[in-house]
Protein backbone atom coordinates (compact mmCIF):
# COMPACT_ATOMS: atom_id res chain seq x y z
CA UNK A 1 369.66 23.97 33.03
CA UNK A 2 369.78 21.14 35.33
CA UNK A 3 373.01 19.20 36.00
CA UNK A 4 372.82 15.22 37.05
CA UNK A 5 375.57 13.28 38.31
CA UNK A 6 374.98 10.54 35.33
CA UNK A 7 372.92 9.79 32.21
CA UNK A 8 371.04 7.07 33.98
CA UNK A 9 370.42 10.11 36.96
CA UNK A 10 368.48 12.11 34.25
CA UNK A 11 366.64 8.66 32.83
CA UNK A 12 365.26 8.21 36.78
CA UNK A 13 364.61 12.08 37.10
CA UNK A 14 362.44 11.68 33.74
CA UNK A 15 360.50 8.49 34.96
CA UNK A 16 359.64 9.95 38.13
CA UNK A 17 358.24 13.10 36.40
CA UNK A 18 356.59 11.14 32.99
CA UNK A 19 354.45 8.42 34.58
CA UNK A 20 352.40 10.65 37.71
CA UNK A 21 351.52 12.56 34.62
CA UNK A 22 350.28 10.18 32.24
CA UNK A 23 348.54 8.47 34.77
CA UNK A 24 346.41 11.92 35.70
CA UNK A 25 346.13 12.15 32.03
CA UNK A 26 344.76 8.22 31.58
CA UNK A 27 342.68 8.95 34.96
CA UNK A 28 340.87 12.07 33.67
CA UNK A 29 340.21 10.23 30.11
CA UNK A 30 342.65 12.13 27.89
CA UNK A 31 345.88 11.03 26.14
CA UNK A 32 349.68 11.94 27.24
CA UNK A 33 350.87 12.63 24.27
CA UNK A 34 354.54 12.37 24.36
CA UNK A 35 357.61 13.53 21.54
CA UNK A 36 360.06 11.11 21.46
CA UNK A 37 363.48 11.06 19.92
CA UNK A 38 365.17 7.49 19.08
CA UNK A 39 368.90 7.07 19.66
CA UNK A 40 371.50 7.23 22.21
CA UNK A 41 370.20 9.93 24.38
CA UNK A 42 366.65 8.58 25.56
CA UNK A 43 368.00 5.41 26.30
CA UNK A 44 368.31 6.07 30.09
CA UNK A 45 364.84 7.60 30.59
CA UNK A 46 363.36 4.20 28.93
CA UNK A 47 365.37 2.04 30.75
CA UNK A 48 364.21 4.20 33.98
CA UNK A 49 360.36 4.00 33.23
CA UNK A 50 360.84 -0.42 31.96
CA UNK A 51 362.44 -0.59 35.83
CA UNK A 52 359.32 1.43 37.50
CA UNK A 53 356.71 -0.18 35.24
CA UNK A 54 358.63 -4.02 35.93
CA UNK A 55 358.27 -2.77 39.72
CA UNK A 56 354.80 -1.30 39.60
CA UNK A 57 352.57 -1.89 36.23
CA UNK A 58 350.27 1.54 35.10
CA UNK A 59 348.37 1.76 32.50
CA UNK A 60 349.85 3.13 29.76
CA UNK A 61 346.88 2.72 27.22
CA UNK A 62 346.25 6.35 26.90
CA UNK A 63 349.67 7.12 26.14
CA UNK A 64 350.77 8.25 22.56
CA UNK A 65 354.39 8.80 21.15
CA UNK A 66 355.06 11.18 18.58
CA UNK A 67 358.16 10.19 17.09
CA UNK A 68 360.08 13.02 15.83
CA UNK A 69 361.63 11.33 12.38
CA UNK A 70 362.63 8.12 10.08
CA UNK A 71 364.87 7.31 7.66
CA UNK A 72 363.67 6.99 3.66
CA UNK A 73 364.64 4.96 0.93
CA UNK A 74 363.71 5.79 -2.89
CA UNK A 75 360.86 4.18 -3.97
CA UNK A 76 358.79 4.45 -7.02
CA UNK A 77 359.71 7.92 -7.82
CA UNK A 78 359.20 8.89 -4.82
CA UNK A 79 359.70 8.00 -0.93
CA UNK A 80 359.43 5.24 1.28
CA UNK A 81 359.98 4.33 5.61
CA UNK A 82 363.54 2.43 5.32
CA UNK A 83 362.55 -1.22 6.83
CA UNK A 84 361.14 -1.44 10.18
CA UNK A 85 363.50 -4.64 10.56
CA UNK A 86 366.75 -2.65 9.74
CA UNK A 87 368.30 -2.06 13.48
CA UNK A 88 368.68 1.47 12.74
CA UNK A 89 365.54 2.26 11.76
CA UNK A 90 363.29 4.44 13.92
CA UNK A 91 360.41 2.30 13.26
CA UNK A 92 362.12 -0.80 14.83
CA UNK A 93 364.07 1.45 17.96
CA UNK A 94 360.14 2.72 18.61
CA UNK A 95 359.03 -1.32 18.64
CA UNK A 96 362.35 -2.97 20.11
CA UNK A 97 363.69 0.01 22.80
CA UNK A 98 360.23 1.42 23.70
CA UNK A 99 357.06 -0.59 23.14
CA UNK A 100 358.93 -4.00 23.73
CA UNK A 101 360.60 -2.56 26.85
CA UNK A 102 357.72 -0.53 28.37
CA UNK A 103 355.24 -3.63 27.90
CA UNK A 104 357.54 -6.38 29.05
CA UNK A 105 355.89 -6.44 32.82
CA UNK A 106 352.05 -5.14 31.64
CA UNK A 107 349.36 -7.49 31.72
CA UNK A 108 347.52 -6.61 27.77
CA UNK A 109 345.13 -4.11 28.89
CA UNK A 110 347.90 -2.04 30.43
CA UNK A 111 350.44 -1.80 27.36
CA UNK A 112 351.60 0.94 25.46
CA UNK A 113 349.29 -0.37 21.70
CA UNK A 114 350.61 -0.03 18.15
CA UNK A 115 348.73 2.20 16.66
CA UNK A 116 349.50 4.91 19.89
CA UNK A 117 353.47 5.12 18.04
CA UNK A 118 352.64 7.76 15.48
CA UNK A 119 355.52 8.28 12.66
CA UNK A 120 354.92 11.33 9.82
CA UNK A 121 353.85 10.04 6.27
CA UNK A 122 356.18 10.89 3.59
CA UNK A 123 353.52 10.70 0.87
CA UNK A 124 351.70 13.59 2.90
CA UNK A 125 354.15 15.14 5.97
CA UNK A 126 352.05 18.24 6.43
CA UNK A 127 348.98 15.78 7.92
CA UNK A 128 351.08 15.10 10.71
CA UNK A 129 351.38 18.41 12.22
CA UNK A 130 347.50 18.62 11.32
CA UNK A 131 347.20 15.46 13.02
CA UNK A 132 348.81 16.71 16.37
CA UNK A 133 346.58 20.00 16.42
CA UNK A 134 344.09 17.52 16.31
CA UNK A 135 345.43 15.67 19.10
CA UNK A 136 345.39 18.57 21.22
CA UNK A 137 349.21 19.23 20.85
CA UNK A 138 351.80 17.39 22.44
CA UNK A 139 352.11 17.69 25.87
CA UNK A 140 355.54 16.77 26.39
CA UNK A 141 358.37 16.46 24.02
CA UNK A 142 361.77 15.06 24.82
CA UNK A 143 364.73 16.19 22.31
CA UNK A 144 368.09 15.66 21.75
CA UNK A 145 370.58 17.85 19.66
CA UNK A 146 373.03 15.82 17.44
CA UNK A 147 376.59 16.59 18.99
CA UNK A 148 378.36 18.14 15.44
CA UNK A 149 376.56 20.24 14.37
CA UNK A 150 373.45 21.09 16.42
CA UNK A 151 370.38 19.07 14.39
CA UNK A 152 367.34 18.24 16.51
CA UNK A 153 365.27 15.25 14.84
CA UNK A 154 366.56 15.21 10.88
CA UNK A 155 366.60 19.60 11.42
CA UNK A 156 369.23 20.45 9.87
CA UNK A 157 371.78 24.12 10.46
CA UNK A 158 369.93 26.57 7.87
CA UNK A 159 365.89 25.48 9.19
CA UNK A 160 363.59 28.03 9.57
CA UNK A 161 361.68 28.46 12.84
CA UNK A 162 358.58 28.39 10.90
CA UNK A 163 359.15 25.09 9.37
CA UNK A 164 356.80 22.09 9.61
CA UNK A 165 357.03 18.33 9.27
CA UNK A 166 359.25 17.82 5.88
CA UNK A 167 361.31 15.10 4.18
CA UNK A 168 364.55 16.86 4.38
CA UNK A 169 367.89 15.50 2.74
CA UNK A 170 370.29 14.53 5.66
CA UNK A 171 373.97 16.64 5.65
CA UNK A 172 376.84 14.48 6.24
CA UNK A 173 377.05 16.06 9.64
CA UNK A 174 373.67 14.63 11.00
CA UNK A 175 374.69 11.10 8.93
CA UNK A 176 378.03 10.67 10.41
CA UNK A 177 376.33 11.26 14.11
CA UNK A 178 373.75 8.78 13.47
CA UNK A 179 376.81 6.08 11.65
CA UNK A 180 377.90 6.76 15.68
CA UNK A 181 374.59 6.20 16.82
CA UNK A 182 373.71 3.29 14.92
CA UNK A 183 377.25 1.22 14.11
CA UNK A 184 375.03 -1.34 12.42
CA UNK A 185 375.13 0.88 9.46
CA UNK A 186 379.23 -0.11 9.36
CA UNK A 187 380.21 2.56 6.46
CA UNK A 188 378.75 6.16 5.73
CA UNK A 189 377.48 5.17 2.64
CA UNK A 190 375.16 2.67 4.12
CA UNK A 191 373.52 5.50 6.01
CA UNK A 192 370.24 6.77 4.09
CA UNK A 193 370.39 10.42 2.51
CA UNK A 194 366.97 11.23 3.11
CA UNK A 195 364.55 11.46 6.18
CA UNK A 196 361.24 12.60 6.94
CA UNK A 197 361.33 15.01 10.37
CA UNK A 198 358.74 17.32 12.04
CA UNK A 199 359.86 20.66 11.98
CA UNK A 200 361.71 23.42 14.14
CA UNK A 201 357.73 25.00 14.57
CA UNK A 202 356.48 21.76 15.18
CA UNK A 203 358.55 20.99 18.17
CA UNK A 204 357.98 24.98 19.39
CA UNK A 205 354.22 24.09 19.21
CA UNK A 206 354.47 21.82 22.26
CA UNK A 207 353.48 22.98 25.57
CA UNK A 208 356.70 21.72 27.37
CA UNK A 209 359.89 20.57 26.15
CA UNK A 210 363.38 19.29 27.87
CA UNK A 211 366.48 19.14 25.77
CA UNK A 212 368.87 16.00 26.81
CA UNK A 213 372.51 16.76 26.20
CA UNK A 214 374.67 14.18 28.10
CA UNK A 215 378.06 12.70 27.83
CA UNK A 216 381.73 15.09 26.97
CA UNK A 217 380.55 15.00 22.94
CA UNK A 218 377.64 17.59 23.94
CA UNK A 219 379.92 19.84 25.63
CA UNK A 220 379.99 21.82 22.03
CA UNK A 221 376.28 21.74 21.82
CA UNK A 222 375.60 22.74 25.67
CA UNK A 223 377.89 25.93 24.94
CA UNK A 224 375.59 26.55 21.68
CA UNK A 225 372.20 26.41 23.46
CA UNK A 226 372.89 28.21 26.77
CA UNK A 227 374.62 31.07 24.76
CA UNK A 228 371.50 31.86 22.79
CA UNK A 229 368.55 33.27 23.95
CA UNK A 230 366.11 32.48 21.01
CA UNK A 231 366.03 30.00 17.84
CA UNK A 232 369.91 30.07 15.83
CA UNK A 233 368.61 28.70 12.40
CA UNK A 234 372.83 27.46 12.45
CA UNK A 235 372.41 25.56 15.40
CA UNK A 236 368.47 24.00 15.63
CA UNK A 237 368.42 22.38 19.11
CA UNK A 238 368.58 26.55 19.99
CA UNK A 239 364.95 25.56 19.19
CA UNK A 240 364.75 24.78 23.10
CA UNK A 241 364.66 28.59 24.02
CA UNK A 242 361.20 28.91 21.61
CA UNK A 243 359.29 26.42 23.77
CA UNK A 244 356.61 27.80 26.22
CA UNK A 245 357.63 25.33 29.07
CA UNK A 246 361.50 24.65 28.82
CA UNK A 247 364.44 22.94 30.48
CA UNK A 248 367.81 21.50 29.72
CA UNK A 249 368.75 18.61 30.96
CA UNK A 250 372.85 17.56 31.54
CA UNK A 251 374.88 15.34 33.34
CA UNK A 252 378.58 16.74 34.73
CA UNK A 253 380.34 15.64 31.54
CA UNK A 254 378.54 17.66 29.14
CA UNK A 255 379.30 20.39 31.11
CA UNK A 256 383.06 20.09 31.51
CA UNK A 257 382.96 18.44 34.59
């Protein structure tokens, strides 16, 4: 566990460490491929790395996102991605908050490209964890736990460590964090019941991991995860303590301060 004076003190920390690293990646002809959550808690660690890049352009061509989830809508029978133009859609934070952000200052050859932001398919989830082996894992992945009732990604209290990329119907818990996340959604009704997600052994699979919990609404969660010392199916974002590599990082009001 590492403590920061501020959220946008762990979004700087993060740059700092991220771009060196995909940079030696890029230089030595291999992707960075990175886990990415959406929502409130990344938000400092892209504004961090849209500063650096504005200051100093890299090449972030060789860099690839795995994003962790997205919200689905009933379509013929089955599933579809809710609409990429819908604010709250993971699909249009990935364009609008990341790519849009990170490729602001690049000159074309240097951006972050479209088909690098990889979402899971829900007409056939289990090819993206196939697609990551493939990949060669993901070298970094940055999570955040929902603050109620522990989810990481769409994960909700009751998945199995061995569980995969899924669509998995969303408790009211995980909905009424996101309704905070995302006001655009106005009531809980609006927010989608459904979402596609990788899985508790997906994000285990990756060779490091680092757990943002900031702000006094993690304080519950913070207590959760540093009182375990392995995967608590009733509280996922335990999932930290399964990773290889592993860190937590807070700022002074998530931990009572």
């Amino acid at each position: 566990m590492r403590v920061f004076p501020s959220p946008d003190a762990i979004g700087e920390h993060l740059a700092e460490r991220l771009l060196p690293r995909i940079e030696q990646a890029r230089a030595s002809g291999r992707s960075f491929v990175a886990g990415c959550p959406t929502g409130r808690s990344p938000r400092p660690m892209f504004g961090a790395l849209a500063r650096r890049l504005a200051e100093r352009p890299q090449d972030l061509s060789r860099l690839v996102l795995v994003m962790m989830d997205e919200y689905l809508v009933a379509a013929n029978g089955g599933f579809e991605y809710a609409s990429s133009d819908e604010p709250w859609s993971c699909h249009h934070f990935a364009r609008v908050e990341i790519a849009d952000r990170l490729n602001e200052g690049l000159p074309p050859e240097y951006r972050l490209r479209k088909e690098s932001i990889w979402f899971p398919d829900p007409r056939d989830p289990a090819a993206y964890d196939a697609k990551l082996i493939d990949a060669g894992g993901i070298d970094f992945f940055i999570l955040a736990s929902g603050a109620s009732d522990g989810h990481v990604a769409f994960n909700p209290p009751g998945s199995r460590r061995d569980s995969k990329t899924r669509i998995i119907e969303l408790s009211e818990d995980t909905r009424r964090d996101n309704l905070q996340t995302f006001p655009e959604f106005r009531t809980l009704s609006a927010v989608p019941t459904h979402g596609i997600s990788v899985g508790i052994d997906t994000i285990a699979s990756a060779k490091e991991c680092v757990m943002l919990v900031w702000g006094a609404g993690k304080r519950v969660t913070v207590k959760r995860i540093l009182s375990a010392e392995r995967y608590e199916p009733d509280w996922p974002a335990t999932v930290i303590h399964e990773c290889d590599v592993r860190e937590i990082l807070g700022d002074t009001s998530a931990m009572g301060g």
